[in-house]
PDB file of N, CA and C in Angstrom:
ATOM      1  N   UNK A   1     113.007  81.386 107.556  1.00  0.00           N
ATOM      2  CA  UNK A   1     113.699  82.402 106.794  1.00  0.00           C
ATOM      3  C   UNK A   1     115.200  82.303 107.072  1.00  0.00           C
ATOM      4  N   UNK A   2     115.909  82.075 106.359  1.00  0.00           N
ATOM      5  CA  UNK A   2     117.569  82.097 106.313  1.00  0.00           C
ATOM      6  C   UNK A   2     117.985  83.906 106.685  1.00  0.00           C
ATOM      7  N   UNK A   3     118.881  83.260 107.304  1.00  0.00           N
ATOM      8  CA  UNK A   3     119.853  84.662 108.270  1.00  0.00           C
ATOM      9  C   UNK A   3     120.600  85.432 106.768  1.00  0.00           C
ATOM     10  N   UNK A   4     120.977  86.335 107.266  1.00  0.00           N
ATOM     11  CA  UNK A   4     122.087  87.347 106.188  1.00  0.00           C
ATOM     12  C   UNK A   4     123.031  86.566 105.565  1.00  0.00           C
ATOM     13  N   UNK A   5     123.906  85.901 107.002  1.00  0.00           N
ATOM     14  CA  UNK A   5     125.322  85.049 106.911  1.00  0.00           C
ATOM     15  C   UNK A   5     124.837  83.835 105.893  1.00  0.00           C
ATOM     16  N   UNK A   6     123.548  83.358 106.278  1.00  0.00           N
ATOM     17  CA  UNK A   6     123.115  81.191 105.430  1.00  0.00           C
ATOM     18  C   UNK A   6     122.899  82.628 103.829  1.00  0.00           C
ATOM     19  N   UNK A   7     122.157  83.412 103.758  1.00  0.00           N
ATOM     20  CA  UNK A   7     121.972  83.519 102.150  1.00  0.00           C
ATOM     21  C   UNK A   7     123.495  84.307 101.506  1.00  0.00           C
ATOM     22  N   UNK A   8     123.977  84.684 102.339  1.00  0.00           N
ATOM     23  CA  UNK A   8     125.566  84.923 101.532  1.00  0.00           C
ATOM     24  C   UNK A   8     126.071  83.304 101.134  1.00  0.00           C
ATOM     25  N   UNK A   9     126.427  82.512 102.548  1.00  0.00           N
ATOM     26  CA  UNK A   9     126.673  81.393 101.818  1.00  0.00           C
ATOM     27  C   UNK A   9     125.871  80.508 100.661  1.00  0.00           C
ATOM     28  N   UNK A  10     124.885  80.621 100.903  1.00  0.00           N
ATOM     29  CA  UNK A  10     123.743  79.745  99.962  1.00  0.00           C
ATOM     30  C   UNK A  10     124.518  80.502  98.016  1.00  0.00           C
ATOM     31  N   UNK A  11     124.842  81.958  98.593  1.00  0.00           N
ATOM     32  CA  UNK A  11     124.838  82.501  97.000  1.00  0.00           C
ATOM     33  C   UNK A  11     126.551  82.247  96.771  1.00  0.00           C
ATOM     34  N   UNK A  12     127.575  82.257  98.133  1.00  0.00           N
ATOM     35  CA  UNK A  12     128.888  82.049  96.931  1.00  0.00           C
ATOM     36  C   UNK A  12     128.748  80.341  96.741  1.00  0.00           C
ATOM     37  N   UNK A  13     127.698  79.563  97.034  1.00  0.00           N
ATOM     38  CA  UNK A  13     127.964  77.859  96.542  1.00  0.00           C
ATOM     39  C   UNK A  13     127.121  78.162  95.078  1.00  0.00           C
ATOM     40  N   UNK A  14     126.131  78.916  94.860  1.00  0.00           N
ATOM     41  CA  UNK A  14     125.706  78.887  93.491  1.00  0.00           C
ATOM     42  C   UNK A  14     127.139  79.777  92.803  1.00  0.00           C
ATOM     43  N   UNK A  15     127.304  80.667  93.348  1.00  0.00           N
ATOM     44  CA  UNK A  15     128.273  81.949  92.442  1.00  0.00           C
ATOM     45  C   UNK A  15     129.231  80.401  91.928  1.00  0.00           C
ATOM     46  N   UNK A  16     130.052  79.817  93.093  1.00  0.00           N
ATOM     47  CA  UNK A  16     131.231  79.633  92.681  1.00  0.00           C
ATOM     48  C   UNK A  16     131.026  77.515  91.358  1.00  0.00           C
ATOM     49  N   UNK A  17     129.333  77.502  91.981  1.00  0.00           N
ATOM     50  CA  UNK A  17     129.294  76.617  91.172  1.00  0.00           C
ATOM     51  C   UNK A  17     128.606  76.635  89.663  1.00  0.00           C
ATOM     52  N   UNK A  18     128.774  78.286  89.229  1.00  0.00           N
ATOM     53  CA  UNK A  18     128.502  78.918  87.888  1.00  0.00           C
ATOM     54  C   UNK A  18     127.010  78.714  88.142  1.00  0.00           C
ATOM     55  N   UNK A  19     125.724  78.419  88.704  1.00  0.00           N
ATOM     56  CA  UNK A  19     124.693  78.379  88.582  1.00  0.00           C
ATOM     57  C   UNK A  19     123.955  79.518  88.339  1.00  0.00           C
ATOM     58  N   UNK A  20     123.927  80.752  87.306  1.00  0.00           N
ATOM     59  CA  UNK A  20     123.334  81.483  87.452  1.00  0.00           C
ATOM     60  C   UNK A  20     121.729  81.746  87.817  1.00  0.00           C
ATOM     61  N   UNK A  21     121.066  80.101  87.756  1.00  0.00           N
ATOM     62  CA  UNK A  21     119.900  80.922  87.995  1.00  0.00           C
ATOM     63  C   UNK A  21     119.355  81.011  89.193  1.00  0.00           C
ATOM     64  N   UNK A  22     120.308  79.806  90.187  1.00  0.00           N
ATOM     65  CA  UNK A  22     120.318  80.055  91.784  1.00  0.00           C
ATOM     66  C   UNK A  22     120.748  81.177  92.581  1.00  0.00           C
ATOM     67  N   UNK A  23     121.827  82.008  91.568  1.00  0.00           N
ATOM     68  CA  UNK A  23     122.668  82.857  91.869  1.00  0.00           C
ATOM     69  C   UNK A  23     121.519  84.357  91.696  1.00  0.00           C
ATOM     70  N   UNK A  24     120.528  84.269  90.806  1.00  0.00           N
ATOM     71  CA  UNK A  24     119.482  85.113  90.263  1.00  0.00           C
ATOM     72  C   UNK A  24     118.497  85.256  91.551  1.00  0.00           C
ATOM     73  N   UNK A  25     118.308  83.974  92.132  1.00  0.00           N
ATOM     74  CA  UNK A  25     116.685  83.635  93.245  1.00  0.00           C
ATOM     75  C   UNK A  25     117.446  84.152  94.561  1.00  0.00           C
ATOM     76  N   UNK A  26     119.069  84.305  94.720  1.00  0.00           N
ATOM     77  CA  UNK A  26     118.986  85.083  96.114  1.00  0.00           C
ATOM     78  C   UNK A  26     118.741  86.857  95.777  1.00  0.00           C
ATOM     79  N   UNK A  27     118.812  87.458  94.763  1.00  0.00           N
ATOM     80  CA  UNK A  27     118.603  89.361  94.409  1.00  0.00           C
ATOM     81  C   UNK A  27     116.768  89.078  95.003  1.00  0.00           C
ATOM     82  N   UNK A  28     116.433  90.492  95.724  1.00  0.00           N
ATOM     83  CA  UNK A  28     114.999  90.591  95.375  1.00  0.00           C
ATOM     84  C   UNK A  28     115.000  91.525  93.986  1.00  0.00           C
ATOM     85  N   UNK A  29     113.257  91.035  93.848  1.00  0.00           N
ATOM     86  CA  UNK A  29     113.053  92.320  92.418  1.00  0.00           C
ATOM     87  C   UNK A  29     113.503  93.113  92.019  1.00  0.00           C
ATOM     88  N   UNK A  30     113.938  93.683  92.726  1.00  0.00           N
ATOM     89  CA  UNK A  30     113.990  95.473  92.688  1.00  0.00           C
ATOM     90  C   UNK A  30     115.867  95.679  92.940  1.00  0.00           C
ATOM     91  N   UNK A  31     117.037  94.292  93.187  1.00  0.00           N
ATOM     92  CA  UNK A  31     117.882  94.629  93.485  1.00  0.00           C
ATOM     93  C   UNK A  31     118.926  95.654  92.861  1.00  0.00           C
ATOM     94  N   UNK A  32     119.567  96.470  93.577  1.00  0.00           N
ATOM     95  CA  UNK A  32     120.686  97.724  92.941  1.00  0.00           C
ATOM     96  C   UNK A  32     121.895  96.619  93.154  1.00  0.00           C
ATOM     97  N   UNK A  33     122.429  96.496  91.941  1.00  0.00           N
ATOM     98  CA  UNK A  33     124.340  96.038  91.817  1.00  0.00           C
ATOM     99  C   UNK A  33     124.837  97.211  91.399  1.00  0.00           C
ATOM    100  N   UNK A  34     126.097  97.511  92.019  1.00  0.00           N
ATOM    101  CA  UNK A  34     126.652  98.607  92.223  1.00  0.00           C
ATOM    102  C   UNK A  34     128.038  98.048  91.551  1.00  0.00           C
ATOM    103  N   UNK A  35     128.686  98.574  90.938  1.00  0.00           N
ATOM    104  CA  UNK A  35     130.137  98.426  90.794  1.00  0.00           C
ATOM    105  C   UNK A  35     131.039  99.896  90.026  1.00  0.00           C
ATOM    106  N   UNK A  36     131.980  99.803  90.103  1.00  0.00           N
ATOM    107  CA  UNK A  36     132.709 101.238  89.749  1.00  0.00           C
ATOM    108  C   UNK A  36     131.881 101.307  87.835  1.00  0.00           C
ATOM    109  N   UNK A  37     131.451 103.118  88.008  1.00  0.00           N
ATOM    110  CA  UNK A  37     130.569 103.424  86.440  1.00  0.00           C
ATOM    111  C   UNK A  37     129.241 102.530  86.087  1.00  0.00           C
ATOM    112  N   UNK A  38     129.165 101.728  87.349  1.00  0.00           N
ATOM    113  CA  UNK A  38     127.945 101.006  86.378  1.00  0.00           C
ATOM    114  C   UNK A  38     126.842 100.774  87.969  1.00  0.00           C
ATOM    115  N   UNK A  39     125.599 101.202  87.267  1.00  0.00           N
ATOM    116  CA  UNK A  39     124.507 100.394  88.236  1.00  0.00           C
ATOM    117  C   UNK A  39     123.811  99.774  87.683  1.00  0.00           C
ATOM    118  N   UNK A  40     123.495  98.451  88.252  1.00  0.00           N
ATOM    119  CA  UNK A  40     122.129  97.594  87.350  1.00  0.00           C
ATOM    120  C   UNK A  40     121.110  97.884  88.529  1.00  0.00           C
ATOM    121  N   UNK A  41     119.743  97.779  88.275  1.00  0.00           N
ATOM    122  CA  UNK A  41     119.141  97.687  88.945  1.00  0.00           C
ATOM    123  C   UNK A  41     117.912  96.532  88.826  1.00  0.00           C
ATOM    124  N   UNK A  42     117.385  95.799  89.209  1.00  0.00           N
ATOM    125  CA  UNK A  42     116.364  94.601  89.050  1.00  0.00           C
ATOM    126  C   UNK A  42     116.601  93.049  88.298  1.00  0.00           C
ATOM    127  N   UNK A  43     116.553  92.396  88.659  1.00  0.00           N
ATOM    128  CA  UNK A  43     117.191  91.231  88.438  1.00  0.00           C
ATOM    129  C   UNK A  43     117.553  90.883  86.871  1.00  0.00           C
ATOM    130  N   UNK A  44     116.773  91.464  86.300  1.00  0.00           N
ATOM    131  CA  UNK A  44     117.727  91.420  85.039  1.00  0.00           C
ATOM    132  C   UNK A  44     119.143  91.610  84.405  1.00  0.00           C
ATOM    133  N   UNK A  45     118.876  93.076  84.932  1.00  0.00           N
ATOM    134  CA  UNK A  45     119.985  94.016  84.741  1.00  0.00           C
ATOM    135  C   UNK A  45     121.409  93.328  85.407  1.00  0.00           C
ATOM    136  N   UNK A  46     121.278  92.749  86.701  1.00  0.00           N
ATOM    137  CA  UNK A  46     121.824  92.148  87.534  1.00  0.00           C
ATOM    138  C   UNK A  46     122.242  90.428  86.711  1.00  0.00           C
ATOM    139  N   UNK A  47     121.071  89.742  85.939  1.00  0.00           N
ATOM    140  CA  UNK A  47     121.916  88.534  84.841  1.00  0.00           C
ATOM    141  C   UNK A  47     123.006  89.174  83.931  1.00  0.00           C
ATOM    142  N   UNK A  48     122.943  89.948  83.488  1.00  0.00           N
ATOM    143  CA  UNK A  48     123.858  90.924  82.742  1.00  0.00           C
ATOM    144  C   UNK A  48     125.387  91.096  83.006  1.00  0.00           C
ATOM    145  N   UNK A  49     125.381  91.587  84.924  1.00  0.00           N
ATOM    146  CA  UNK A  49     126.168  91.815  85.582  1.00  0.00           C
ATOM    147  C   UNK A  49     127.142  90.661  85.595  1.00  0.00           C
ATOM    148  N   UNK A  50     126.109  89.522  85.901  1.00  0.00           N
ATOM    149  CA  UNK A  50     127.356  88.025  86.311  1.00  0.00           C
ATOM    150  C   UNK A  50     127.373  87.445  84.632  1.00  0.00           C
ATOM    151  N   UNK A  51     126.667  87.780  83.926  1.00  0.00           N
ATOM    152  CA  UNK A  51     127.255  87.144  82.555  1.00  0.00           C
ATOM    153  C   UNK A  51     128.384  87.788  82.004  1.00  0.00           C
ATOM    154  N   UNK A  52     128.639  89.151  82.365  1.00  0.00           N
ATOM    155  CA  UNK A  52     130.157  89.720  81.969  1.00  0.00           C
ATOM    156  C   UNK A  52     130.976  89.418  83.164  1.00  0.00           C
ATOM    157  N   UNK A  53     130.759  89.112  84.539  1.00  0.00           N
ATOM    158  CA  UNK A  53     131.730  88.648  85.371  1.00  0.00           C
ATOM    159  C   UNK A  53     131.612  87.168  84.999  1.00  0.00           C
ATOM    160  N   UNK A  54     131.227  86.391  84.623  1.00  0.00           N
ATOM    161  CA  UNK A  54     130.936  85.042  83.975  1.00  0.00           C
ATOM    162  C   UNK A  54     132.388  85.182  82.926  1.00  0.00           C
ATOM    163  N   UNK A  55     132.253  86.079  81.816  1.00  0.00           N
ATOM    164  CA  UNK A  55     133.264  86.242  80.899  1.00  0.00           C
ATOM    165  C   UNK A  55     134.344  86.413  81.527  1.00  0.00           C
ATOM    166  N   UNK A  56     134.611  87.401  82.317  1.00  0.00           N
ATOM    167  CA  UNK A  56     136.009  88.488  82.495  1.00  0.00           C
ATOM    168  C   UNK A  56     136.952  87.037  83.577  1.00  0.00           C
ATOM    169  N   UNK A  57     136.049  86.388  84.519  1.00  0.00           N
ATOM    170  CA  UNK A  57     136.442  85.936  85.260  1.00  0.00           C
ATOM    171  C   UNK A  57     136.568  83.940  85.047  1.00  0.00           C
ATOM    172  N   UNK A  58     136.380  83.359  83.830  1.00  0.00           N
ATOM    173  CA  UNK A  58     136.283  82.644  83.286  1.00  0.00           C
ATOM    174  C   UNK A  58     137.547  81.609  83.385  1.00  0.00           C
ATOM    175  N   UNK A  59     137.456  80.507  84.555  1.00  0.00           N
ATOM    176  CA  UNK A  59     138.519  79.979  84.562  1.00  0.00           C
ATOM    177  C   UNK A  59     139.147  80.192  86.102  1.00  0.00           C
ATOM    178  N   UNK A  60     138.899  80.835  86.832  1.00  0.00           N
ATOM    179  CA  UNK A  60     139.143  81.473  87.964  1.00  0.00           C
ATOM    180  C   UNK A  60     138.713  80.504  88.807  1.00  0.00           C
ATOM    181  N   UNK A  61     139.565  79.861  90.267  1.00  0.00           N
ATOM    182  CA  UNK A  61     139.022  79.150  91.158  1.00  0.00           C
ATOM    183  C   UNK A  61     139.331  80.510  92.358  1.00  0.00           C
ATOM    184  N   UNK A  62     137.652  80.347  93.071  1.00  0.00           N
ATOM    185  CA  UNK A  62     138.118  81.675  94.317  1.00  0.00           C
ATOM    186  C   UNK A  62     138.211  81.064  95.791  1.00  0.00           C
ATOM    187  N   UNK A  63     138.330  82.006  95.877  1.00  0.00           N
ATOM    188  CA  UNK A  63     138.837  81.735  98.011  1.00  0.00           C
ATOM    189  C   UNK A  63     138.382  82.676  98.560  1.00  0.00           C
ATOM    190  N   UNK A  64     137.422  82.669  99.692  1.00  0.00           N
ATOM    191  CA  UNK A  64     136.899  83.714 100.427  1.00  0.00           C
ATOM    192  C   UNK A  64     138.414  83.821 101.401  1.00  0.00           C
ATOM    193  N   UNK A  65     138.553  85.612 101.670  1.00  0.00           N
ATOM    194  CA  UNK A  65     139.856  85.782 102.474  1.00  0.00           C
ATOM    195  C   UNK A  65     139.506  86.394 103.506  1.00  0.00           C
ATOM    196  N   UNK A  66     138.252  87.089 103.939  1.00  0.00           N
ATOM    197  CA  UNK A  66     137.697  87.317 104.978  1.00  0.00           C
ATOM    198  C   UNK A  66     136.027  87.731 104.574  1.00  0.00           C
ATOM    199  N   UNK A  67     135.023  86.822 105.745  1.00  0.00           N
ATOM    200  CA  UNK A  67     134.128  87.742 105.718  1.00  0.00           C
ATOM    201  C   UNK A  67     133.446  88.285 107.209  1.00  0.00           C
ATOM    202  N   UNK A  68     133.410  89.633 106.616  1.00  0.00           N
ATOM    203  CA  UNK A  68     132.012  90.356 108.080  1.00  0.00           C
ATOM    204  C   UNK A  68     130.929  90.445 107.898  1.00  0.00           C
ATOM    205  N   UNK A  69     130.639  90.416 108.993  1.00  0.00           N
ATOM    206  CA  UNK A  69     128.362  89.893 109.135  1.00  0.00           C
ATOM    207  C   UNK A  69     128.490  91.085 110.211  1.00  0.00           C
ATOM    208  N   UNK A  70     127.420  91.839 109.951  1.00  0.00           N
ATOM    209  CA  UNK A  70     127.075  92.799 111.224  1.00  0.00           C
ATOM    210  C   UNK A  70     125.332  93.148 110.532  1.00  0.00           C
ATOM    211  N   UNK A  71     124.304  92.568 111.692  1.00  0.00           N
ATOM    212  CA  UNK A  71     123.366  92.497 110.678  1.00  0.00           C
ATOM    213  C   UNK A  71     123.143  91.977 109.341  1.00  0.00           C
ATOM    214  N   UNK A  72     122.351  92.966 108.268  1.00  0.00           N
ATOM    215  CA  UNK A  72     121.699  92.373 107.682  1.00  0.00           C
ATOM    216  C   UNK A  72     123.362  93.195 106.505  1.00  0.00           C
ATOM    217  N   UNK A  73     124.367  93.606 107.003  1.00  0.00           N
ATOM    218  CA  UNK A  73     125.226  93.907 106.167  1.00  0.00           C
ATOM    219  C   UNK A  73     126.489  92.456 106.311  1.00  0.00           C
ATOM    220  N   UNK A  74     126.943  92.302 105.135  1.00  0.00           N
ATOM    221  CA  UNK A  74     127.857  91.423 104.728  1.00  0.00           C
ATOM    222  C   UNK A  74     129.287  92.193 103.863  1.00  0.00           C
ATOM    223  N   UNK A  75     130.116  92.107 104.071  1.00  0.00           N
ATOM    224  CA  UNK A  75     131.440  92.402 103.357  1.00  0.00           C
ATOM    225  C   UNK A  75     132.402  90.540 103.426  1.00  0.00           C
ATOM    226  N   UNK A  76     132.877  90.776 101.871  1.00  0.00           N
ATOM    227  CA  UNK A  76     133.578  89.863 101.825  1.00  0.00           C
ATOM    228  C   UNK A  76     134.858  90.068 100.901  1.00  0.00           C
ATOM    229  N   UNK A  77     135.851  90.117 100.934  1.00  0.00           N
ATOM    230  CA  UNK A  77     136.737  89.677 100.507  1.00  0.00           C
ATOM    231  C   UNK A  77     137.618  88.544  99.817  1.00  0.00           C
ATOM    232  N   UNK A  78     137.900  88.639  98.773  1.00  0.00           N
ATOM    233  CA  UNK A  78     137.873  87.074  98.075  1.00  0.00           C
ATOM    234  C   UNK A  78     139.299  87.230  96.974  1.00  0.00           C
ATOM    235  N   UNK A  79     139.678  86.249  96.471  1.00  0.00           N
ATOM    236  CA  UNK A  79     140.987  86.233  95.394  1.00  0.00           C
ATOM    237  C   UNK A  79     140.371  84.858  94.404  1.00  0.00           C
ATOM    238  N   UNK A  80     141.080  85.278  93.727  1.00  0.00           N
ATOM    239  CA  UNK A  80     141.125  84.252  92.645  1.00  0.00           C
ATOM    240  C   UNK A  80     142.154  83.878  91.136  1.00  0.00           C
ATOM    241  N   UNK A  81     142.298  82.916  91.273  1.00  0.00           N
ATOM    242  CA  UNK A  81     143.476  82.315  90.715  1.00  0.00           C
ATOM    243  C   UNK A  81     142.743  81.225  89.852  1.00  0.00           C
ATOM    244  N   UNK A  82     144.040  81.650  88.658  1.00  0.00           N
ATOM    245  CA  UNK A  82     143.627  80.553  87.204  1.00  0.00           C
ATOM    246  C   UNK A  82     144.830  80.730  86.151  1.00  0.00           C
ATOM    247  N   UNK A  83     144.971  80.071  85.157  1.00  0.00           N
ATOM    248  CA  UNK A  83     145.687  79.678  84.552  1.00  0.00           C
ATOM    249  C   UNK A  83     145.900  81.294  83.605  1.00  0.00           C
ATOM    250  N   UNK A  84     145.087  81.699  83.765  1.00  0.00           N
ATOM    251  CA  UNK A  84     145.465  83.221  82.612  1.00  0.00           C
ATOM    252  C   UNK A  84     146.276  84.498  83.736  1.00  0.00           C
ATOM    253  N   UNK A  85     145.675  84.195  85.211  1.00  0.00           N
ATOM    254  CA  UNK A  85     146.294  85.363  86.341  1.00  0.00           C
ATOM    255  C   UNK A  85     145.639  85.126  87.884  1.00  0.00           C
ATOM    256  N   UNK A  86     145.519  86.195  87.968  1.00  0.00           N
ATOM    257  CA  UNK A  86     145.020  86.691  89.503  1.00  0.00           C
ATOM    258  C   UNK A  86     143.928  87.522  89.729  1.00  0.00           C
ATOM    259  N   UNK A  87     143.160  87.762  90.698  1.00  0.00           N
ATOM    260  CA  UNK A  87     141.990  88.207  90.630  1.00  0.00           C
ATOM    261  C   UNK A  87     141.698  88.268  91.770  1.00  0.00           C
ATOM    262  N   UNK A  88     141.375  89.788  92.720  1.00  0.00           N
ATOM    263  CA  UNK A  88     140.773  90.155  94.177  1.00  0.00           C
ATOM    264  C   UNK A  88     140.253  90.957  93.717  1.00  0.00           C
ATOM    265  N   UNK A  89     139.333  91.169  94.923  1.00  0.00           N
ATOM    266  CA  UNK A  89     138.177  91.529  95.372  1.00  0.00           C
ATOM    267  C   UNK A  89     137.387  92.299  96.500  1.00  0.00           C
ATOM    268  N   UNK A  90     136.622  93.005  96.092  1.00  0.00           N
ATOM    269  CA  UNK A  90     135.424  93.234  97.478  1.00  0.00           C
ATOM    270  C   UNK A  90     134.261  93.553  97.263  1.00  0.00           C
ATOM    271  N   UNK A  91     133.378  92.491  97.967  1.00  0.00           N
ATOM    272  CA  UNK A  91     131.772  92.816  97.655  1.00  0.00           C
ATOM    273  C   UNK A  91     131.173  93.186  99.006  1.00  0.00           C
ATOM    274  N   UNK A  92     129.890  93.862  99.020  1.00  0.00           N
ATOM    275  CA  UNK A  92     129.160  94.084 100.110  1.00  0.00           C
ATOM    276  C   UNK A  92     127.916  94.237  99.712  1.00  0.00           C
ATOM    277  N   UNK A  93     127.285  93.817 100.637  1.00  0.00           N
ATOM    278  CA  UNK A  93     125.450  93.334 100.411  1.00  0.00           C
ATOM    279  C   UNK A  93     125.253  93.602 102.097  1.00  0.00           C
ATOM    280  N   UNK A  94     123.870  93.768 101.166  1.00  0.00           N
ATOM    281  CA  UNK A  94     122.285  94.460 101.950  1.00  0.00           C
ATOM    282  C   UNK A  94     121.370  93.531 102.050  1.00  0.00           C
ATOM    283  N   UNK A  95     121.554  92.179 102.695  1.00  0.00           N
ATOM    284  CA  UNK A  95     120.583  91.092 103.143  1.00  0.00           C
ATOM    285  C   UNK A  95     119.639  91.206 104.005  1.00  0.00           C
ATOM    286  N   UNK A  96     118.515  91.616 103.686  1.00  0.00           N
ATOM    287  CA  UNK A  96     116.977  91.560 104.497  1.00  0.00           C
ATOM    288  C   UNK A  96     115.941  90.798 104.077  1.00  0.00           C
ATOM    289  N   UNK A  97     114.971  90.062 104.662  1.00  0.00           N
ATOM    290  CA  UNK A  97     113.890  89.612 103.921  1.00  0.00           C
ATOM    291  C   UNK A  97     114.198  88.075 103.237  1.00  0.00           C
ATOM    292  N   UNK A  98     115.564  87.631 103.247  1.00  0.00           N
ATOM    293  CA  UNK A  98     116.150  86.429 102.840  1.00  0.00           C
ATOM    294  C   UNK A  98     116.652  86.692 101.597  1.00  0.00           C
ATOM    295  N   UNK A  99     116.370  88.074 100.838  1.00  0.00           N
ATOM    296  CA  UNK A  99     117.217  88.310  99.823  1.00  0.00           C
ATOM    297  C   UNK A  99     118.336  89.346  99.589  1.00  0.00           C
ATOM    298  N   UNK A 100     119.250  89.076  98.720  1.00  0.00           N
ATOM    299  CA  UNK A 100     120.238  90.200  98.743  1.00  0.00           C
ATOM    300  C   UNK A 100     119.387  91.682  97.814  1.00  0.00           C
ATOM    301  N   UNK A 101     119.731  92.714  98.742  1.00  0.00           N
ATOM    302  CA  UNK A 101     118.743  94.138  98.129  1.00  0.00           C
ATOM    303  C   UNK A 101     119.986  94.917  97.233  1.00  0.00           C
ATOM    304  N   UNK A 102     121.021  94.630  98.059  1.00  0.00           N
ATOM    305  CA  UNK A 102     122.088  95.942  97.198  1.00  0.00           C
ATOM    306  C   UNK A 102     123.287  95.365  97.602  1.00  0.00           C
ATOM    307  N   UNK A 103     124.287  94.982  96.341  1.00  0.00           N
ATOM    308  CA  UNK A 103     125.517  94.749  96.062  1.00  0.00           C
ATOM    309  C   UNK A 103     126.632  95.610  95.939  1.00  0.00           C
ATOM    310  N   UNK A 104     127.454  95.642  96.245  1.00  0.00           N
ATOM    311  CA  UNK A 104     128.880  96.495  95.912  1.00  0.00           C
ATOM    312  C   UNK A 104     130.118  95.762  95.214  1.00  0.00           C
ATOM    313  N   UNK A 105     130.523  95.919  94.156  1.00  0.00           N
ATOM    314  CA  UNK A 105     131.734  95.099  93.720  1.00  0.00           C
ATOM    315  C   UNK A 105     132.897  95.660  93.329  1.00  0.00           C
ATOM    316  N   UNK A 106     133.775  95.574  93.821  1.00  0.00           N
ATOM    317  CA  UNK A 106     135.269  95.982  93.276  1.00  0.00           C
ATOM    318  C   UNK A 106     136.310  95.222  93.190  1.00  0.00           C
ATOM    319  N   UNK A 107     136.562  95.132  91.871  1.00  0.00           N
ATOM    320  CA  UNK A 107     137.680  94.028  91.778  1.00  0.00           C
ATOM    321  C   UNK A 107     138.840  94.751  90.562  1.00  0.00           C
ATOM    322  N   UNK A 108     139.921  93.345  90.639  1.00  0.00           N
ATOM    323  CA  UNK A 108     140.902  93.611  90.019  1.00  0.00           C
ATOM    324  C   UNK A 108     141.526  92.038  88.748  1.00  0.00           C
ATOM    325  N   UNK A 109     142.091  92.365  87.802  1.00  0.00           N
ATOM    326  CA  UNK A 109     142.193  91.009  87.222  1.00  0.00           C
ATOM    327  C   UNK A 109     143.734  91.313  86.813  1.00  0.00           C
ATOM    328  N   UNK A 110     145.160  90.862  87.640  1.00  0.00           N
ATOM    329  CA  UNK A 110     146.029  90.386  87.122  1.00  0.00           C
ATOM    330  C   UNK A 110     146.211  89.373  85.445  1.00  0.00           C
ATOM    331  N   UNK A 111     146.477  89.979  84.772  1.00  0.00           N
ATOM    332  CA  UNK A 111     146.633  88.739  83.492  1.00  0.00           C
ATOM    333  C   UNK A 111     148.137  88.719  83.329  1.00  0.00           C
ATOM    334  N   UNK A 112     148.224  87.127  83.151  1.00  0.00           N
ATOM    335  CA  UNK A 112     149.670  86.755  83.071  1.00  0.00           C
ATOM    336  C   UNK A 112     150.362  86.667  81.174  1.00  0.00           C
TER     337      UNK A 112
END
């Protein structure tokens, strides 16, 4: 069974290599994505989530700028840069069981 820290990394090499459906097999069933006005809940709802961050963020190369592991909790911090602007971040996950249970996202998109 992969630790908290191996399935965060396992998911930003799918996130950042657009693979959504690798990016799909780390949520369990039942996962809550959280972001400001919106909750998805169960992996569907959650394809939804990264197909409009798929859009909004389109073109974007990122950089992790810090992350914390304490347990089965993860916070990360991240930026991202592309030819249209700028783009930071903060996510936090609920890794138990080898899958991510509950996401947090807050971000921002500079456009140039």
């Amino acid at each position: 069974m992969r630790t908290p820290r191996k399935v965060f990394d396992d998911h930003w090499d799918a996130v950042t290599a657009g693979d959504l459906d690798r990016v799909l097999a780390d949520y369990a069933e039942d996962a809550v994505f959280v972001r400001p006005g919106r909750i998805a809940r169960g992996r569907a709802s959650v394809r939804t989530v990264f197909e409009e961050l798929g859009a909004d963020l389109a073109g974007f190369h990122f950089h992790q700028e810090s992350i914390t592991v304490d347990g089965p909790i993860v916070l990360l911090e991240w930026s991202g840069h592309g030819a249209g602007g700028d783009a930071s971040g903060v996510d936090s996950f609920v890794i138990h069981d080898d899958r991510i249970h509950q996401q947090t996202l807050s971000y921002r998109v500079r456009r140039r």
